[in-house]
Each structure stands twice: as C-alpha cells, then as structure tokens.
PDB file of N, CA and C in Angstrom:
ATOM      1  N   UNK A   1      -7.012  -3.642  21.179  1.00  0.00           N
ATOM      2  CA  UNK A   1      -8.366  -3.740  21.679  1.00  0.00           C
ATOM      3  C   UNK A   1      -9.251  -2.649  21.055  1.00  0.00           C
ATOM      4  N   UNK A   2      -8.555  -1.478  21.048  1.00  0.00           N
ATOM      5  CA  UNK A   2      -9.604  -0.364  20.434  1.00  0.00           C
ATOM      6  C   UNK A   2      -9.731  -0.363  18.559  1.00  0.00           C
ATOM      7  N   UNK A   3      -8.791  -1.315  18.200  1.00  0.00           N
ATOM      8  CA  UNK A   3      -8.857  -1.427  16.847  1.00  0.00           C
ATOM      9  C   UNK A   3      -9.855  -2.697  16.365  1.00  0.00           C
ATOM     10  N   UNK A   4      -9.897  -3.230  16.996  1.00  0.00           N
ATOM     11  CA  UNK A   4     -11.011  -4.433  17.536  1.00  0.00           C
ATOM     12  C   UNK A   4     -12.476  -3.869  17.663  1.00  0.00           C
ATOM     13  N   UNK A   5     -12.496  -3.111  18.535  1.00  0.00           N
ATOM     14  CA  UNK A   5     -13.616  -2.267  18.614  1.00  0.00           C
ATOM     15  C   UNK A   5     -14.350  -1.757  17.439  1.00  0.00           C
ATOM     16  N   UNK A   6     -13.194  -0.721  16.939  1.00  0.00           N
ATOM     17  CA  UNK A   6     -13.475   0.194  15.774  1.00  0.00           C
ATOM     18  C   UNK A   6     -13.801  -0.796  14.740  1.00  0.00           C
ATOM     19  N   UNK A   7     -13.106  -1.665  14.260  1.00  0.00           N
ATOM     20  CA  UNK A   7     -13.935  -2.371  13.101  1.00  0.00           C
ATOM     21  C   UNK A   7     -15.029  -3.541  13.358  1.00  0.00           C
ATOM     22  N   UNK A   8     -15.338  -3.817  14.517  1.00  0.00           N
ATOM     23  CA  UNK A   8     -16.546  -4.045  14.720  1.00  0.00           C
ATOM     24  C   UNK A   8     -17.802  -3.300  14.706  1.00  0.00           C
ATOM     25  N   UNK A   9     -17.424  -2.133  15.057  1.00  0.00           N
ATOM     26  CA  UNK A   9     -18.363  -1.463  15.026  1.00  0.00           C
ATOM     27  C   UNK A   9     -18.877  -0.660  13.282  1.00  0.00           C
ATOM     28  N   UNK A  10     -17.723  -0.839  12.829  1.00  0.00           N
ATOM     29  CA  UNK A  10     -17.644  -0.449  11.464  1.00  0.00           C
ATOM     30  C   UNK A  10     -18.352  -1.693  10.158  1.00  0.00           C
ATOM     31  N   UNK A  11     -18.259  -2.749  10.552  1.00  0.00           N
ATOM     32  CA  UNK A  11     -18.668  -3.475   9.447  1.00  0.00           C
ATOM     33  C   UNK A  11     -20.143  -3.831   9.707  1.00  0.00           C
ATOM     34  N   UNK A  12     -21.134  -3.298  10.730  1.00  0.00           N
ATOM     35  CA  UNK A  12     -22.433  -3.222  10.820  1.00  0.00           C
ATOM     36  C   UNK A  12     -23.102  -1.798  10.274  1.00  0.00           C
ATOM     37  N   UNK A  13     -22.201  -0.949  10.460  1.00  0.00           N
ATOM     38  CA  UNK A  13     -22.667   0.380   9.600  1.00  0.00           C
ATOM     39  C   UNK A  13     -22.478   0.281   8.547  1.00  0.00           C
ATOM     40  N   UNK A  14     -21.031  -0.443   8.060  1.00  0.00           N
ATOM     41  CA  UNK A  14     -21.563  -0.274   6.363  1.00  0.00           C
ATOM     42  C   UNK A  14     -22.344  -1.286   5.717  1.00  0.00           C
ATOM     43  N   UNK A  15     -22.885  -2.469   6.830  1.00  0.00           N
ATOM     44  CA  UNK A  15     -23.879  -3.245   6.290  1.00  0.00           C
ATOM     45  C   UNK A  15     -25.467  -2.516   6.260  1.00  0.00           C
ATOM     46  N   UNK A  16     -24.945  -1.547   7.325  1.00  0.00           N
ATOM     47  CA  UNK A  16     -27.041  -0.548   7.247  1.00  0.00           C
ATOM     48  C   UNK A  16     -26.871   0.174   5.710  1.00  0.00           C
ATOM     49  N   UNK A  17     -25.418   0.820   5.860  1.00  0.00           N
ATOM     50  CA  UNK A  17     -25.636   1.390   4.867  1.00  0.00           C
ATOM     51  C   UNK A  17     -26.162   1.277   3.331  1.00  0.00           C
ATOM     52  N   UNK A  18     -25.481   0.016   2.953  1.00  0.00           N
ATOM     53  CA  UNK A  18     -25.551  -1.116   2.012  1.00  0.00           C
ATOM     54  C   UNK A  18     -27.240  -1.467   1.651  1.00  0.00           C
ATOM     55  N   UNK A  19     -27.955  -1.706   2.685  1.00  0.00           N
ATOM     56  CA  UNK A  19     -29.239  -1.777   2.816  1.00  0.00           C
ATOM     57  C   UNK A  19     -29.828  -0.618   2.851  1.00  0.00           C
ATOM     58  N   UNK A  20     -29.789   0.701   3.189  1.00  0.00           N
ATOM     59  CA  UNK A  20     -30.631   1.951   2.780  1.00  0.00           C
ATOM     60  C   UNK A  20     -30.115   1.993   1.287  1.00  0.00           C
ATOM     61  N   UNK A  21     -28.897   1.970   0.836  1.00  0.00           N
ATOM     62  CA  UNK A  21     -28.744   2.204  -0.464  1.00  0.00           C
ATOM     63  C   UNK A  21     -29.255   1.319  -1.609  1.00  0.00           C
ATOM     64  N   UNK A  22     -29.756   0.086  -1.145  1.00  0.00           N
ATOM     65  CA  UNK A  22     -30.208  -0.700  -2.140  1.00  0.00           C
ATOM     66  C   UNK A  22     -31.593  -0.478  -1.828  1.00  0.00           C
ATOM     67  N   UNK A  23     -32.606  -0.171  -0.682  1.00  0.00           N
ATOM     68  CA  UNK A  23     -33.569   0.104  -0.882  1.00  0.00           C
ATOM     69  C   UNK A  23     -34.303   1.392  -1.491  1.00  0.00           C
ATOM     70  N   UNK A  24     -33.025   2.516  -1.832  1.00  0.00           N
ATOM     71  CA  UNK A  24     -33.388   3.714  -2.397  1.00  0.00           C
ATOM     72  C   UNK A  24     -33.529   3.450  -3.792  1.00  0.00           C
ATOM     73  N   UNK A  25     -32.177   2.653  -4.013  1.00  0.00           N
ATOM     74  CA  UNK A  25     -32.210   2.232  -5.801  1.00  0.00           C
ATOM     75  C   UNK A  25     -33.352   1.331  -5.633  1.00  0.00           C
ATOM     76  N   UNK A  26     -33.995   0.448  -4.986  1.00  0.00           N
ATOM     77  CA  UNK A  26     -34.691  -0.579  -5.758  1.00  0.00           C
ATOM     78  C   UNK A  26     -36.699   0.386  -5.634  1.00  0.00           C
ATOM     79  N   UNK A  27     -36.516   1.608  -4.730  1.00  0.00           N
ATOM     80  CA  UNK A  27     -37.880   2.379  -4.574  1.00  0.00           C
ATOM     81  C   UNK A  27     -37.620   3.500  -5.703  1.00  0.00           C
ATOM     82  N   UNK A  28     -36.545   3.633  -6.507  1.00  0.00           N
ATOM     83  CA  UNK A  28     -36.360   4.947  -7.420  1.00  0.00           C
ATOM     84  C   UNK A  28     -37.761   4.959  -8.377  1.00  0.00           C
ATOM     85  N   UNK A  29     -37.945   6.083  -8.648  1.00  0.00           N
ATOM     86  CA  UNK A  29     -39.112   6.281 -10.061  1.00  0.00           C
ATOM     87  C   UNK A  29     -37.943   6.877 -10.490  1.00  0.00           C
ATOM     88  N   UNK A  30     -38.354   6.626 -12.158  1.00  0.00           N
ATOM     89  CA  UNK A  30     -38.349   7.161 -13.557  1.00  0.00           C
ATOM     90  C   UNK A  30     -39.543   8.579 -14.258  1.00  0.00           C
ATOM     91  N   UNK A  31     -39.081   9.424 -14.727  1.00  0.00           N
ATOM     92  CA  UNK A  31     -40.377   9.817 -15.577  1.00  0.00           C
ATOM     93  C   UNK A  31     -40.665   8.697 -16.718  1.00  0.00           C
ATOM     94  N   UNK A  32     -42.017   8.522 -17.174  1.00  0.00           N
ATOM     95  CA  UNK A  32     -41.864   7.621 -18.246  1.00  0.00           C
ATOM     96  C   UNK A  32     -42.301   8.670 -19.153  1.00  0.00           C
ATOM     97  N   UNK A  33     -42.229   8.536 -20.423  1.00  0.00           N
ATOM     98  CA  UNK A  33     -42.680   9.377 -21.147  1.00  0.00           C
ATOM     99  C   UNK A  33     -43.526   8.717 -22.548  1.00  0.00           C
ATOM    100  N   UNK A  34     -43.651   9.219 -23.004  1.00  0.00           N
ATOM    101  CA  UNK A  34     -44.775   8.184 -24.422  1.00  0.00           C
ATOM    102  C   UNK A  34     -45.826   8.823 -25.048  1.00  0.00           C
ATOM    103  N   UNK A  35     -46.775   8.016 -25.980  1.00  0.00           N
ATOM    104  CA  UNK A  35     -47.711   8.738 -26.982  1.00  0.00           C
ATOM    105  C   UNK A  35     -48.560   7.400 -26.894  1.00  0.00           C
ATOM    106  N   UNK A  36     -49.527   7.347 -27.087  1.00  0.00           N
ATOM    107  CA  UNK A  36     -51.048   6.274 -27.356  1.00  0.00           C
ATOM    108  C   UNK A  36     -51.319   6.664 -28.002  1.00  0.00           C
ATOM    109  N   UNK A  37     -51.212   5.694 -29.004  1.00  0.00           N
ATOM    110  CA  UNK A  37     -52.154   5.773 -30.889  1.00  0.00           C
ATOM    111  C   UNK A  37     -52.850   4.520 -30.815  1.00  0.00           C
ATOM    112  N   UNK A  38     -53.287   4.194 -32.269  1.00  0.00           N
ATOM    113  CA  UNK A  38     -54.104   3.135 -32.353  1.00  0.00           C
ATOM    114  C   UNK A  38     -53.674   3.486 -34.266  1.00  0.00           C
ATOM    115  N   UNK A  39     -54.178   2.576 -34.842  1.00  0.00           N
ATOM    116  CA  UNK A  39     -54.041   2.628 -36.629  1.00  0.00           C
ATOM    117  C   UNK A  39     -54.581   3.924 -36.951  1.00  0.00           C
ATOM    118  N   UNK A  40     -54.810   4.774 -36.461  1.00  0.00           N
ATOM    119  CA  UNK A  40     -55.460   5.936 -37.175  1.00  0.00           C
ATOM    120  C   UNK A  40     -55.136   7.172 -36.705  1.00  0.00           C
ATOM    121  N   UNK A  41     -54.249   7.044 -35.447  1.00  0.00           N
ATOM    122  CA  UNK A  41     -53.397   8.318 -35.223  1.00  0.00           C
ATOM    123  C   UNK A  41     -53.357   8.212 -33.663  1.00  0.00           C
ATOM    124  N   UNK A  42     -52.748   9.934 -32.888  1.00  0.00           N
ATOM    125  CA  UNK A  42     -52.973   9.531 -31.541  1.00  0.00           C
ATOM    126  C   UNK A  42     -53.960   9.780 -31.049  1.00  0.00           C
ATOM    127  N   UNK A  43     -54.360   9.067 -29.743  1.00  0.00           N
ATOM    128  CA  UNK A  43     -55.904   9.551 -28.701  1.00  0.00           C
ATOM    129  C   UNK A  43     -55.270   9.893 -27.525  1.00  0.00           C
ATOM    130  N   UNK A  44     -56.161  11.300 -27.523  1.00  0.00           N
ATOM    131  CA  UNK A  44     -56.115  12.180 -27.039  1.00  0.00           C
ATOM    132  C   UNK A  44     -56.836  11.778 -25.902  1.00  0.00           C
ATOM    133  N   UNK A  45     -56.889  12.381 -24.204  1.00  0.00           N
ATOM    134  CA  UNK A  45     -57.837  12.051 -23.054  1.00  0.00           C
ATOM    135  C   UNK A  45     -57.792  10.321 -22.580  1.00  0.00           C
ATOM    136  N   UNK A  46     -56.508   9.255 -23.719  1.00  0.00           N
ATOM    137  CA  UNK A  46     -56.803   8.663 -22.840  1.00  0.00           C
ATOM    138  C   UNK A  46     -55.864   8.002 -21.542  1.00  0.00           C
ATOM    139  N   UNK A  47     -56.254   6.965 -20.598  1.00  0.00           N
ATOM    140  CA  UNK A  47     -56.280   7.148 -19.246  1.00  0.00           C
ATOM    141  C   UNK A  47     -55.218   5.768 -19.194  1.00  0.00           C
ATOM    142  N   UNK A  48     -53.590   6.626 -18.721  1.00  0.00           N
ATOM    143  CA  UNK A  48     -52.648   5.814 -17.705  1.00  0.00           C
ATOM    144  C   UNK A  48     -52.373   5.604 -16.902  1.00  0.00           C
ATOM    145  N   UNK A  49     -52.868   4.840 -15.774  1.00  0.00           N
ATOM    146  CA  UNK A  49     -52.342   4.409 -13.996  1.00  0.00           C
ATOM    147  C   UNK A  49     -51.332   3.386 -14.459  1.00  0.00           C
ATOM    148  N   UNK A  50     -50.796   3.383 -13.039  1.00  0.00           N
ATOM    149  CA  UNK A  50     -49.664   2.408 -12.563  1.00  0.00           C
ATOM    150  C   UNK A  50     -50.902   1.246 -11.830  1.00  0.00           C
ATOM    151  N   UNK A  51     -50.456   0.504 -12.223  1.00  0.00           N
ATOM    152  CA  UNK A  51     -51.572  -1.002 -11.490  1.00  0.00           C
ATOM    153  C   UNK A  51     -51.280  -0.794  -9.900  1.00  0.00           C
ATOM    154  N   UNK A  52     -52.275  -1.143  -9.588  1.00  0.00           N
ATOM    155  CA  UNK A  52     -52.752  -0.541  -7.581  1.00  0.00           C
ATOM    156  C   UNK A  52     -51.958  -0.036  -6.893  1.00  0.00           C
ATOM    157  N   UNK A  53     -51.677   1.165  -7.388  1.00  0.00           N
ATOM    158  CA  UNK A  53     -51.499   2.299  -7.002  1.00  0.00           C
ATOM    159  C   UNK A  53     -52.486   3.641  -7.266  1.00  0.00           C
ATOM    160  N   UNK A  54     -52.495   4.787  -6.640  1.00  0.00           N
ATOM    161  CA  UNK A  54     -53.590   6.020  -7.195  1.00  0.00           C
ATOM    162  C   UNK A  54     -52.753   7.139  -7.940  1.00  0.00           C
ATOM    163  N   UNK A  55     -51.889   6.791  -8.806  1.00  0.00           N
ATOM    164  CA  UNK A  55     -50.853   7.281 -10.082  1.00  0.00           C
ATOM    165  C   UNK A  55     -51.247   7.279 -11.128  1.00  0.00           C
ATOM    166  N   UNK A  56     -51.770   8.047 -11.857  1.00  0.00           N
ATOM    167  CA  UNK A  56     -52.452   8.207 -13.264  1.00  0.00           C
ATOM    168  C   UNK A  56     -52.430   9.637 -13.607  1.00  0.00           C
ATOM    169  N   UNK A  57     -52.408   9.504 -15.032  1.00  0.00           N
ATOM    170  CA  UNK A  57     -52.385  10.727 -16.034  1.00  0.00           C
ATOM    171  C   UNK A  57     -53.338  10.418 -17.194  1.00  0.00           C
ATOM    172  N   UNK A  58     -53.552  11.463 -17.985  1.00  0.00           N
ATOM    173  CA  UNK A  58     -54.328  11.267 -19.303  1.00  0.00           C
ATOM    174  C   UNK A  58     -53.256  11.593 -20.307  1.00  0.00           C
ATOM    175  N   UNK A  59     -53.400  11.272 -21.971  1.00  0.00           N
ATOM    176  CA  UNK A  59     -52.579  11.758 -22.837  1.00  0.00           C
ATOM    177  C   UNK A  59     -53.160  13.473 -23.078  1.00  0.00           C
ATOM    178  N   UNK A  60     -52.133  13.579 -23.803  1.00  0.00           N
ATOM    179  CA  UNK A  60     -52.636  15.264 -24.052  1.00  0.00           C
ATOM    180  C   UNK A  60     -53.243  15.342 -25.245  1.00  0.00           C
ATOM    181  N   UNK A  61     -53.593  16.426 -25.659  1.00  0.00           N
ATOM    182  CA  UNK A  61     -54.578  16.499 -27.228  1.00  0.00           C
ATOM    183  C   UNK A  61     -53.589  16.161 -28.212  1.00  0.00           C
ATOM    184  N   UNK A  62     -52.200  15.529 -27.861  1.00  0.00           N
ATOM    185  CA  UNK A  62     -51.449  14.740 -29.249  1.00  0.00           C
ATOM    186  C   UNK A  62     -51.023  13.139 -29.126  1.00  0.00           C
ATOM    187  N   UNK A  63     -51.872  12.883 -28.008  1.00  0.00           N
ATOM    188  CA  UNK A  63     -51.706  11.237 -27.140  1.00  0.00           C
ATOM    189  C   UNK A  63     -50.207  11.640 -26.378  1.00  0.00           C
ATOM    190  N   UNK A  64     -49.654  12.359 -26.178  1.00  0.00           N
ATOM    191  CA  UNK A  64     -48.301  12.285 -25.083  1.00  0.00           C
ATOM    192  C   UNK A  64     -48.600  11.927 -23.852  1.00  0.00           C
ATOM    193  N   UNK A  65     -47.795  11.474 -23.209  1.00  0.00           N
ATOM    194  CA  UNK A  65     -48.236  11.652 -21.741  1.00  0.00           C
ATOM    195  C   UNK A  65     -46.225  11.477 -21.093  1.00  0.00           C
ATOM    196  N   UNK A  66     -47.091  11.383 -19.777  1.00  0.00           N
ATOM    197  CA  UNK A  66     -45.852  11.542 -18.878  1.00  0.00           C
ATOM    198  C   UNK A  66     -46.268  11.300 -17.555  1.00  0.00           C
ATOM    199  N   UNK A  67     -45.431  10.090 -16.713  1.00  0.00           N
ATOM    200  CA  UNK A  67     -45.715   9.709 -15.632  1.00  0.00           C
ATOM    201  C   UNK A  67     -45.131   8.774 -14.867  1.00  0.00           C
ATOM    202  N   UNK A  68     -44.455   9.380 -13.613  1.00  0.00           N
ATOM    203  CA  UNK A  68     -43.564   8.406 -12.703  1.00  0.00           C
ATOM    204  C   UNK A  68     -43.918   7.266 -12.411  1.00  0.00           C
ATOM    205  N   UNK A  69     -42.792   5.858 -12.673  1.00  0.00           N
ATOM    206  CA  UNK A  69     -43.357   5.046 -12.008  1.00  0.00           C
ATOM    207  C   UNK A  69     -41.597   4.023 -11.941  1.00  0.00           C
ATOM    208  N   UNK A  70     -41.886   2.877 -11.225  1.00  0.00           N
ATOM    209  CA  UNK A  70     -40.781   2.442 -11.152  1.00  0.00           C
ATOM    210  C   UNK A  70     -40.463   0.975 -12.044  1.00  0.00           C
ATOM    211  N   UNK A  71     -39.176   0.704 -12.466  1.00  0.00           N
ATOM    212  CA  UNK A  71     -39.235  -0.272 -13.292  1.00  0.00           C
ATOM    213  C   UNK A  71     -40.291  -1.596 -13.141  1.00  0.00           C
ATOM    214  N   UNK A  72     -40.154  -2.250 -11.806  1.00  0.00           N
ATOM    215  CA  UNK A  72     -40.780  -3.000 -11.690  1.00  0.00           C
ATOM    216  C   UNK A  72     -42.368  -3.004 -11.917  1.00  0.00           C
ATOM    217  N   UNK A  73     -43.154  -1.470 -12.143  1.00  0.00           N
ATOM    218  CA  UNK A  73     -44.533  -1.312 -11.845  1.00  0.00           C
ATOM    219  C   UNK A  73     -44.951  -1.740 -12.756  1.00  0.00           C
ATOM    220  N   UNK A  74     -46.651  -1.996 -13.112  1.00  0.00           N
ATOM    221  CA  UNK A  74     -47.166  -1.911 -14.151  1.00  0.00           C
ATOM    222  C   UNK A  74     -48.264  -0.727 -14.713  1.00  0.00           C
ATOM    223  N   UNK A  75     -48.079  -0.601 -15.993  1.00  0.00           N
ATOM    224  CA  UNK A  75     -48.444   0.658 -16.270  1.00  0.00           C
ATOM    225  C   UNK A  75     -50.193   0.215 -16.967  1.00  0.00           C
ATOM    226  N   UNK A  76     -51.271   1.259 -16.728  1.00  0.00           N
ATOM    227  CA  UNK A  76     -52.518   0.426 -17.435  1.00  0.00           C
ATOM    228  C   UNK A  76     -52.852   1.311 -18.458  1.00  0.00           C
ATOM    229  N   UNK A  77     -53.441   1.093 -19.762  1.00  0.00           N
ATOM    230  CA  UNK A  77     -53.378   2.253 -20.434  1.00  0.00           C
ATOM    231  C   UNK A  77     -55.159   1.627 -21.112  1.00  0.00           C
ATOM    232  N   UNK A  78     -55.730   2.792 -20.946  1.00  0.00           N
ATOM    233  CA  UNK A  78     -57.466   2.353 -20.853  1.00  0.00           C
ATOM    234  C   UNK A  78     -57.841   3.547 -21.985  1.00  0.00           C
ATOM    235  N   UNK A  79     -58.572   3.141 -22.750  1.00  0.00           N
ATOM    236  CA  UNK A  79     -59.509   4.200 -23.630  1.00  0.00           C
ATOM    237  C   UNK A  79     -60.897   3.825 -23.773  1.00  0.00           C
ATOM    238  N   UNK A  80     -61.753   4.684 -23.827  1.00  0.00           N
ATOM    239  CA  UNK A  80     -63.448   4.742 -24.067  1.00  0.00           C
ATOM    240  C   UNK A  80     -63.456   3.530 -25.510  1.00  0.00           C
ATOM    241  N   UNK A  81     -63.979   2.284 -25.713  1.00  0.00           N
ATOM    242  CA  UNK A  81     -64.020   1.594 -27.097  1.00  0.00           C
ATOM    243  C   UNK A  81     -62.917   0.770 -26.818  1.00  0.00           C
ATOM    244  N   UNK A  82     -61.969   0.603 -26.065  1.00  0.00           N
ATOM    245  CA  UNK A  82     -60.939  -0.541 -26.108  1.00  0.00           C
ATOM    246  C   UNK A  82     -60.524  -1.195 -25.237  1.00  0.00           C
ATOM    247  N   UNK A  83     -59.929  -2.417 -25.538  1.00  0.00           N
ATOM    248  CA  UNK A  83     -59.661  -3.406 -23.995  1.00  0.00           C
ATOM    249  C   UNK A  83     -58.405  -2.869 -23.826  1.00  0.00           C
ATOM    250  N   UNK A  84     -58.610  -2.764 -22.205  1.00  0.00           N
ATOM    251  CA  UNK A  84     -57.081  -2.136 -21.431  1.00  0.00           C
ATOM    252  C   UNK A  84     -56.276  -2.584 -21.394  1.00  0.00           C
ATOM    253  N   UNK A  85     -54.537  -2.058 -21.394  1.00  0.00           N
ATOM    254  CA  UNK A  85     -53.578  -2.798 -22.270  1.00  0.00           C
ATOM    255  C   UNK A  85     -53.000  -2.698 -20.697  1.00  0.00           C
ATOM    256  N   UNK A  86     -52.470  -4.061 -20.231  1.00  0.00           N
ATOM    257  CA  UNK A  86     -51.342  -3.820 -19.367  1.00  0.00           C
ATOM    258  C   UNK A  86     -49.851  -3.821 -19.640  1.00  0.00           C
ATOM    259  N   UNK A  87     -48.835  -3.153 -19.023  1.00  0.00           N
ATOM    260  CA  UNK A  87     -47.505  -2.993 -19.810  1.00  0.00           C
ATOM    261  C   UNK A  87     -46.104  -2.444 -18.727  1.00  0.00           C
ATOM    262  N   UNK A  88     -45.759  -3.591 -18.995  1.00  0.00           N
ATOM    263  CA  UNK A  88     -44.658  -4.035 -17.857  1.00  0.00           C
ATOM    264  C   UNK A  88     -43.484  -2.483 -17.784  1.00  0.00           C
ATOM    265  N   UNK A  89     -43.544  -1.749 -17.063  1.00  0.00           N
ATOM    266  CA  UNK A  89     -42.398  -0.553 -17.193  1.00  0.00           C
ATOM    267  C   UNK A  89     -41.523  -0.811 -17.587  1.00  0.00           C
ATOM    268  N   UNK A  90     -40.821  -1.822 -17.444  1.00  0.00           N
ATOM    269  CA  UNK A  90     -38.985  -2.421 -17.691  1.00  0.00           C
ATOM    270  C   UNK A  90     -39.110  -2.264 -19.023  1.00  0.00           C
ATOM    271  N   UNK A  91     -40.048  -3.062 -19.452  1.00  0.00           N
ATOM    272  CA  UNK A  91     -39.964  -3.729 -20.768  1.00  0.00           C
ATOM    273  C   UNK A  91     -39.905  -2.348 -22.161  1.00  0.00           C
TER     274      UNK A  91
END
C-alpha cells in the first residue's frame, strides 16, 4: 500500500518537473552576435530589436553588435536610407 502511494505520488512530480524543464529550455536566450554591412562596408549606429518586444541595440562604430534573443524570435535590423530587414534567429 505505501509503495502504491509512493509511486503515485512520484509520477506527477516528475511530470511537473518535465514541464518546468521544457519551459526553461523552450524560454532560453542566446547572445546573438554579428556585424551589418551593406556593399561598401560596415554601418555603424544602425538599429536591432527583436520584433514586439522592447530589446534592441545599435551596431558599434565597426557595425558589430550583440543581443539576446531566443531562437524562435525575430530579429529587425533598420538603417537611416534602407528597407528594414526581418530575420528569423534560428535561421
């Protein structure tokens, strides 16, 4: 009876568990890391968010940048003179 017990009570905890652990992996960020050029070198100042979210960075004065986001997100990458590129994180 008490062994009855015990693994009843046991195969609902490791089903919570199962479920916090897949919702940690499936909420993880990445750093992303990268450079924005165009045919003529990199640009500098310009502007990466994650699509609707308030997550954004600029490149640095060599186009680098760097910025958490998670596979599934999308990343927007906008400059002064050009149409904004959307760009799947996974990919």
């Amino acid at each position: 009876m008490i062994h009855n017990l015990k693994t009843n009570l046991t195969k609902p905890a490791l089903l919570l568990l199962w479920s916090l652990l897949i919702t940690v992996v499936s909420t993880a960020q990445t750093k992303i890391t990268g450079t924005v050029s165009d045919h003529l070198g990199q640009l500098p100042l310009a502007n990466i968010t994650i699509k609707n979210s308030k997550t954004g960075t600029y490149t640095n004065e060599n186009g680098s940048f760097s910025i958490d986001a998670k596979s599934t997100d999308t990343s927007q990458f906008s400059y002064l003179g050009y149409k904004t590129k959307d760009v799947l994180v996974g990919d």
